[in-house]
N, C-alpha and C. Protein backbone atom coordinates (compact mmCIF):
# COMPACT_ATOMS: atom_id res chain seq x y z
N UNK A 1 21.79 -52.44 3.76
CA UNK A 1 20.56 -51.71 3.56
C UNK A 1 20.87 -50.21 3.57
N UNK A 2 20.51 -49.68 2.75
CA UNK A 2 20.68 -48.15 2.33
C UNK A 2 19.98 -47.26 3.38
N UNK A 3 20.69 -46.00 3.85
CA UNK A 3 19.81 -45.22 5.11
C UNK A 3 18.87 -44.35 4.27
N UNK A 4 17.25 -44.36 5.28
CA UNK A 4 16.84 -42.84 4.73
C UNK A 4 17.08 -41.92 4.81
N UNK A 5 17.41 -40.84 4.10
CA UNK A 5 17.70 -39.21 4.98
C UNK A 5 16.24 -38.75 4.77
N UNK A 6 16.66 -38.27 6.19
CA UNK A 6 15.29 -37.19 6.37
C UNK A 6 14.61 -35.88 5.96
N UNK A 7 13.56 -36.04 5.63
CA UNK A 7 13.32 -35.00 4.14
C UNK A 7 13.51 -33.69 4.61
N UNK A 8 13.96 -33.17 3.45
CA UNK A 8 14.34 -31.29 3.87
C UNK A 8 13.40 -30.14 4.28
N UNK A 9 13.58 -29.86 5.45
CA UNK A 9 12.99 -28.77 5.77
C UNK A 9 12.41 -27.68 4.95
N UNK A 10 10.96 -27.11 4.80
CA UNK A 10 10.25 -26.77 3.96
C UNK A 10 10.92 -24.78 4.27
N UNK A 11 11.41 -24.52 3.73
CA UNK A 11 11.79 -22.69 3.47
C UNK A 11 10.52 -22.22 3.69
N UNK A 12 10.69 -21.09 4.70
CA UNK A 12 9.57 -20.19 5.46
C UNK A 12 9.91 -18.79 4.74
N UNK A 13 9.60 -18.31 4.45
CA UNK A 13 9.56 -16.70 3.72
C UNK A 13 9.80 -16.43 5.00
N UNK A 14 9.49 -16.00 6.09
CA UNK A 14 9.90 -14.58 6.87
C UNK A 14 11.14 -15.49 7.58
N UNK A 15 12.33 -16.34 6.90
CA UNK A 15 13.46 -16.96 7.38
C UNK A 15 14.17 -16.40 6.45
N UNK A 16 13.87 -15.87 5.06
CA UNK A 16 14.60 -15.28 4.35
C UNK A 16 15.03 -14.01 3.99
N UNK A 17 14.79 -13.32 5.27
CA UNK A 17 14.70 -11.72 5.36
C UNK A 17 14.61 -10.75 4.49
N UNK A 18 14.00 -11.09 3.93
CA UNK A 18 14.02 -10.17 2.60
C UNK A 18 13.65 -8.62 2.82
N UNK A 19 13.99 -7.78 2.83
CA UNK A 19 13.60 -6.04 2.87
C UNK A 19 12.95 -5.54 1.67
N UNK A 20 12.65 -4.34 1.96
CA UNK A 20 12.28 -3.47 0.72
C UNK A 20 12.85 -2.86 0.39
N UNK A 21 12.84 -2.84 -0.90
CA UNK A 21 14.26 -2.42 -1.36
C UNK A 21 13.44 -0.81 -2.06
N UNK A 22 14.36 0.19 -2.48
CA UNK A 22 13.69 1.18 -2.74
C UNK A 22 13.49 1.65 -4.19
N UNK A 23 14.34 0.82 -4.91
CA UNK A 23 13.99 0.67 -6.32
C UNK A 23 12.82 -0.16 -6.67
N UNK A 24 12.27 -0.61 -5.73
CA UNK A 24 10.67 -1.26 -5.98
C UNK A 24 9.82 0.12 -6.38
N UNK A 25 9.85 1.04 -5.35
CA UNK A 25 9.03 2.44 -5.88
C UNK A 25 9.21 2.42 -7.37
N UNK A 26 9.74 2.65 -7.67
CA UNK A 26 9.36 2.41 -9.43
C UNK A 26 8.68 1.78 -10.09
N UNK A 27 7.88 0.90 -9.12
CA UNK A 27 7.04 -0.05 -9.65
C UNK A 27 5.71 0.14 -8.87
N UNK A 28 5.31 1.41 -8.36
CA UNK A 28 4.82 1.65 -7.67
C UNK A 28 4.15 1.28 -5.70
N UNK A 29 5.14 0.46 -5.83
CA UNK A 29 4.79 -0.42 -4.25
C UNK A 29 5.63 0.19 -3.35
N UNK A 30 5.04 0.05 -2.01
CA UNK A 30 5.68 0.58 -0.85
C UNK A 30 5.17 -0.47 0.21
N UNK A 31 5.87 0.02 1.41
CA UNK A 31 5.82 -1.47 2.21
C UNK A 31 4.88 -1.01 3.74
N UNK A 32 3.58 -2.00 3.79
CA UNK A 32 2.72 -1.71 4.76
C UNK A 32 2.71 -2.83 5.00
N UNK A 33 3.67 -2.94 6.59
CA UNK A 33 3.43 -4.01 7.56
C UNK A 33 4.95 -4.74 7.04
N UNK A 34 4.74 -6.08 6.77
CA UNK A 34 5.68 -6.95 6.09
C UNK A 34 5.18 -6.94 5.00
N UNK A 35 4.03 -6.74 4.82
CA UNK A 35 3.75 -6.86 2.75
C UNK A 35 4.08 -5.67 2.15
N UNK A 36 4.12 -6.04 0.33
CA UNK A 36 4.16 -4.86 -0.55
C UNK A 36 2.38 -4.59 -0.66
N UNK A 37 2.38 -3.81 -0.97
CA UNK A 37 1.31 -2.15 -1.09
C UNK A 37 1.37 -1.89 -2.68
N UNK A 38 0.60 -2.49 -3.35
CA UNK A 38 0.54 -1.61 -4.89
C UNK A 38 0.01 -0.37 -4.95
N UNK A 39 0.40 0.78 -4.89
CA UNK A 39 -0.45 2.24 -4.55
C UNK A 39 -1.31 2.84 -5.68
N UNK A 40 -1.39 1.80 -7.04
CA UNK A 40 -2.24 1.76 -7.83
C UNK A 40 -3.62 1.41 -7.82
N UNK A 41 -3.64 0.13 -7.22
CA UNK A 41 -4.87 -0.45 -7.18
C UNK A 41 -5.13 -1.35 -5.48
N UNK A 42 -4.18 -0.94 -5.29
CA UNK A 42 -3.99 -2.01 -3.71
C UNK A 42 -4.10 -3.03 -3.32
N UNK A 43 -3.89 -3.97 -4.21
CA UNK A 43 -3.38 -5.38 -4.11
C UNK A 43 -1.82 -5.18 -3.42
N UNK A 44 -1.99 -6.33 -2.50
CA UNK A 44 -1.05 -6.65 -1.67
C UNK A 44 -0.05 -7.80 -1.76
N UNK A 45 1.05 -7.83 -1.96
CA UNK A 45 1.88 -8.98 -2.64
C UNK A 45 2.34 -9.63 -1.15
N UNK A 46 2.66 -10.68 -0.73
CA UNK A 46 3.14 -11.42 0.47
C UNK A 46 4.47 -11.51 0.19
N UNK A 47 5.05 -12.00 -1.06
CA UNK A 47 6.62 -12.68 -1.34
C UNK A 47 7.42 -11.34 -1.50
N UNK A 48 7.89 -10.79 -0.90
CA UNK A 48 8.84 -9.73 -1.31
C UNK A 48 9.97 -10.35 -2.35
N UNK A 49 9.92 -10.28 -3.60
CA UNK A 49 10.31 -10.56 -4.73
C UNK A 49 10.40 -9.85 -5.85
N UNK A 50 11.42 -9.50 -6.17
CA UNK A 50 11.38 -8.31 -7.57
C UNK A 50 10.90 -9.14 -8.98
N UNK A 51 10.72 -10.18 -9.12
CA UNK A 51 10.18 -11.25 -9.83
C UNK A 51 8.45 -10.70 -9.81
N UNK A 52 8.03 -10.97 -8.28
CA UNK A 52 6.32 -10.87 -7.94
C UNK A 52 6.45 -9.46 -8.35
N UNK A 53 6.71 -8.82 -8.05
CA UNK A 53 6.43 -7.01 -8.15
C UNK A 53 6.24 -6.77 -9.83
N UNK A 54 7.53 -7.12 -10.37
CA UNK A 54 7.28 -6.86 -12.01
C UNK A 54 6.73 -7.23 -12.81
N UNK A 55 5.63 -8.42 -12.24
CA UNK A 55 5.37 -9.03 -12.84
C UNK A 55 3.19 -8.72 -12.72
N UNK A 56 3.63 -8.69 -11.62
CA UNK A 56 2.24 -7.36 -11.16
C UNK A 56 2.30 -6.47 -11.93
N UNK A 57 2.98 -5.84 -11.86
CA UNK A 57 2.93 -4.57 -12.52
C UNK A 57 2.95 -4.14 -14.11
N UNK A 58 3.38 -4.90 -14.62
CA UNK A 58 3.48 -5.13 -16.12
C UNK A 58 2.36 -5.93 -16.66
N UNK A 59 1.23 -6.79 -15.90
CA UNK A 59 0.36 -7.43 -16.23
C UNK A 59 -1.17 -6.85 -15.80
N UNK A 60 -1.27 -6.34 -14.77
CA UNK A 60 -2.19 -5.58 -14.09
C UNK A 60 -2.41 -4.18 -14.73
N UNK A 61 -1.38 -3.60 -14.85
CA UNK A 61 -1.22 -1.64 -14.47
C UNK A 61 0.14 -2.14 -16.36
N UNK A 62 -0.39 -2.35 -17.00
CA UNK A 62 0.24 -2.29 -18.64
C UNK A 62 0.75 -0.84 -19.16
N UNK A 63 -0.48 0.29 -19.03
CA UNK A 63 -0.56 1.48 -19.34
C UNK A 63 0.98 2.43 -18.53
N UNK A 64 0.85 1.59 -17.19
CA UNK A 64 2.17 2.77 -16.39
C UNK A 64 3.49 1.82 -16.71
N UNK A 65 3.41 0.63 -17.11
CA UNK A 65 4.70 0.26 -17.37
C UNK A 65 5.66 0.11 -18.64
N UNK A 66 4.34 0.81 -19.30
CA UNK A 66 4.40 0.91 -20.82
C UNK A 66 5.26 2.82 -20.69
N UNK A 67 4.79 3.62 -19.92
CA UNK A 67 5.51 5.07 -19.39
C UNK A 67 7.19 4.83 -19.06
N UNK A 68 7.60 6.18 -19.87
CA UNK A 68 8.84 6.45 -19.54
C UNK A 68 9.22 6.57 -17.92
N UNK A 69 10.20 6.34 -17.22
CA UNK A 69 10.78 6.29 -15.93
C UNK A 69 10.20 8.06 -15.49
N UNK A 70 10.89 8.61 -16.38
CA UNK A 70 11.03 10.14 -15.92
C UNK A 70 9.46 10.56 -15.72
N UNK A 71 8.28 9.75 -16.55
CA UNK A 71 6.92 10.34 -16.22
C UNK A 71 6.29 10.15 -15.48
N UNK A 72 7.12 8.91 -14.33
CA UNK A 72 6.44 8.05 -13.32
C UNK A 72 6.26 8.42 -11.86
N UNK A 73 6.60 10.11 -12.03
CA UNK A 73 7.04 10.57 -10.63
C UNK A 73 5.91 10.73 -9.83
N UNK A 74 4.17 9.69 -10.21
CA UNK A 74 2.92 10.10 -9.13
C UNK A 74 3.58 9.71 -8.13
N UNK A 75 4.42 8.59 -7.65
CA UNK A 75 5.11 7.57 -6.63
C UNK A 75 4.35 8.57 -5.49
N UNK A 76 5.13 9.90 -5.44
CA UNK A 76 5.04 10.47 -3.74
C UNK A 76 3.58 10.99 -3.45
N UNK A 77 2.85 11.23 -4.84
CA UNK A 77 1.47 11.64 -4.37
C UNK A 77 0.77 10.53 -4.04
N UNK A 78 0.87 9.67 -4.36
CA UNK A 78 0.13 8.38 -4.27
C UNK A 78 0.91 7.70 -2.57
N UNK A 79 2.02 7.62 -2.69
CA UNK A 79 2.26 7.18 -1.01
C UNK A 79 1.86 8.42 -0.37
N UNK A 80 1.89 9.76 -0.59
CA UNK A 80 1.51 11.03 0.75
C UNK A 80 -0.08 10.48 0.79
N UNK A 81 -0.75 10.14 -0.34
CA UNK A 81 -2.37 9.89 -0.12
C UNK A 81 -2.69 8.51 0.36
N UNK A 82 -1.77 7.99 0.91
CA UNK A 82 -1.89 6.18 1.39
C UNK A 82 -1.85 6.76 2.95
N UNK A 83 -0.60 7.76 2.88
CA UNK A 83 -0.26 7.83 4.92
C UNK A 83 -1.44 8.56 5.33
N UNK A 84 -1.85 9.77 4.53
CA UNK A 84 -2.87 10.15 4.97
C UNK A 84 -4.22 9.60 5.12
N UNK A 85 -4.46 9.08 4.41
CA UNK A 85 -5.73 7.65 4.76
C UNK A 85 -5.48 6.70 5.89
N UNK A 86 -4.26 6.60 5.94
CA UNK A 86 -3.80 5.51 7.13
C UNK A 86 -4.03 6.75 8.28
N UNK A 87 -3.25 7.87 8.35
CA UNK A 87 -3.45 8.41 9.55
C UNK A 87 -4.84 9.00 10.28
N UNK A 88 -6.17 9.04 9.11
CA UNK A 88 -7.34 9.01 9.31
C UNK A 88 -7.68 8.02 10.37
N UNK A 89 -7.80 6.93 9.63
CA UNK A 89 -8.27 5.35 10.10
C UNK A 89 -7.65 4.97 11.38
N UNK A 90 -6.32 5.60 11.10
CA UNK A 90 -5.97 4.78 12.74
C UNK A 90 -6.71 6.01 13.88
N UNK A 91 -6.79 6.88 13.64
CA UNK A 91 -7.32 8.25 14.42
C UNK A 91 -8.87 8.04 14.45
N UNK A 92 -9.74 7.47 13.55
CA UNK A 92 -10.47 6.88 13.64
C UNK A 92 -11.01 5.59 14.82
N UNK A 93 -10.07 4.57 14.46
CA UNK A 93 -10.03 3.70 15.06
C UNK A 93 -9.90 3.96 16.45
N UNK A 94 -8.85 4.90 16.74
CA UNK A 94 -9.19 5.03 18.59
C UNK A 94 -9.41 5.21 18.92
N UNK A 95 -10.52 6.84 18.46
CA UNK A 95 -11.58 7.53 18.75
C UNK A 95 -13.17 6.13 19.33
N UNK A 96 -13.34 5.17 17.84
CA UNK A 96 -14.00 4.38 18.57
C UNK A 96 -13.59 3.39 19.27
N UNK A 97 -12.58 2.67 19.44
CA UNK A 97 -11.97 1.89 20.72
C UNK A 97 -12.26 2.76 22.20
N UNK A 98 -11.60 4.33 21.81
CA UNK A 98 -12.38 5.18 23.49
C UNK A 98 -13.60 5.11 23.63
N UNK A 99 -14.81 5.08 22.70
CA UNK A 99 -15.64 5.48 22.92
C UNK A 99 -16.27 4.22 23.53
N UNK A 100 -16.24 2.61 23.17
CA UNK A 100 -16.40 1.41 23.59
C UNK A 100 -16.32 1.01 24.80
N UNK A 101 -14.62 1.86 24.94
CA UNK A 101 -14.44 1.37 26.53
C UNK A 101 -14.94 2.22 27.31
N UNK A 102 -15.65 3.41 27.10
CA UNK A 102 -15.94 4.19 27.89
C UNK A 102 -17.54 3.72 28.33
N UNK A 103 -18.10 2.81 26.70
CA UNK A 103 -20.09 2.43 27.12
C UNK A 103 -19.88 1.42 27.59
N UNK A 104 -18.53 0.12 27.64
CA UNK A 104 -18.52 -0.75 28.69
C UNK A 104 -18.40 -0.33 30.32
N UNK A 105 -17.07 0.51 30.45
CA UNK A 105 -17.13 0.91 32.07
C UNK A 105 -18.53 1.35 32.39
N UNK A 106 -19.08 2.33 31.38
CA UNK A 106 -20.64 2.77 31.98
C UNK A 106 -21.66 1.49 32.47
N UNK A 107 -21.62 0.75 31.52
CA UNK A 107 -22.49 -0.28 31.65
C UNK A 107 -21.86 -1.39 32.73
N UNK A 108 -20.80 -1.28 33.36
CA UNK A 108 -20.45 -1.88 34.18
C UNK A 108 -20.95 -1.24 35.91
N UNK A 109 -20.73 0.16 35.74
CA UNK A 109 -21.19 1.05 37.02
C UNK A 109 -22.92 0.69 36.81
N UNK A 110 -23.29 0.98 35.43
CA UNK A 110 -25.01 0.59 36.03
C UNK A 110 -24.98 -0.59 37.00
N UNK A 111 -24.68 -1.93 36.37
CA UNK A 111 -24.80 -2.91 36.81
C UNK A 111 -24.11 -3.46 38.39
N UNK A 112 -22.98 -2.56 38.71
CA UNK A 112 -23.14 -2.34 40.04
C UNK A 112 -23.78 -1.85 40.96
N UNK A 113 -24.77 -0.79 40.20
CA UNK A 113 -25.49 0.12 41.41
C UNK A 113 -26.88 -0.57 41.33
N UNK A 114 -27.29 -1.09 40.31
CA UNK A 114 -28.40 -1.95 40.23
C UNK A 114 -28.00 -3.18 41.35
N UNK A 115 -26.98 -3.77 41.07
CA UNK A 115 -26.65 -5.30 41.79
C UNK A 115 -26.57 -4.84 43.42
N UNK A 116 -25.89 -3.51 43.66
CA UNK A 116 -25.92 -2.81 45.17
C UNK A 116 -27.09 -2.35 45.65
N UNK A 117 -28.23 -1.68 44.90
CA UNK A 117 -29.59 -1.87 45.38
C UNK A 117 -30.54 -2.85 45.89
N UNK A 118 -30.27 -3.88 45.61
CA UNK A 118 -31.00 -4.99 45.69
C UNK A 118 -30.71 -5.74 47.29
């Protein structure tokens, strides 16, 4: 009687370490978090793949991939205007995270001095 082998382990993307590579910028993507970043339209690619990227980009955004290399240099205005939006939002964000924890502790001292009156 013939053995079964046991079926092959299913390939996990973040087992295949893939990086960002920096000749992707030419295709306008940059890397936020573990995903690619299209700094065109901001669709977010998961597979770090020069396959997924070019294929975005040549189907989506036609007009910039149809452009000579040498005319493609928005790359740094478009990532300087991504960090700066990011560095808003997160400056944002902790401004109201302080401000939260500051109307919980309050609302915690009411409710002690109310619960200690009684």
């Amino acid at each position: 009687m013939a053995t079964a082998t046991p079926p092959a382990k299913k390939r996990k993307l973040a087992d295949e370490n893939r990086v960002f590579k920096k000749e992707w910028q030419d295709f306008f993507f940059t890397e936020l978090g573990m995903k690619l970043f299209c700094l065109i339209c901001g669709n977010v690619i998961n597979a770090n793949k020069v396959c997924n990227i070019r294929r975005h980009f040549e189907t989506v955004h036609p007009q910039q991939s149809e452009m000579p290399e040498d005319e493609r240099k928005e790359f740094t205005r478009l990532k300087s205007q991504l960090d700066r939006q990011s560095a808003f939002m997160e400056k944002t964000v902790s401004k109201a995270k302080e401000a939260a924890e500051g109307n919980t502790r309050d609302s915690y001292r009411m409710a002690y001095i109310m619960a200690k009156e009684q």
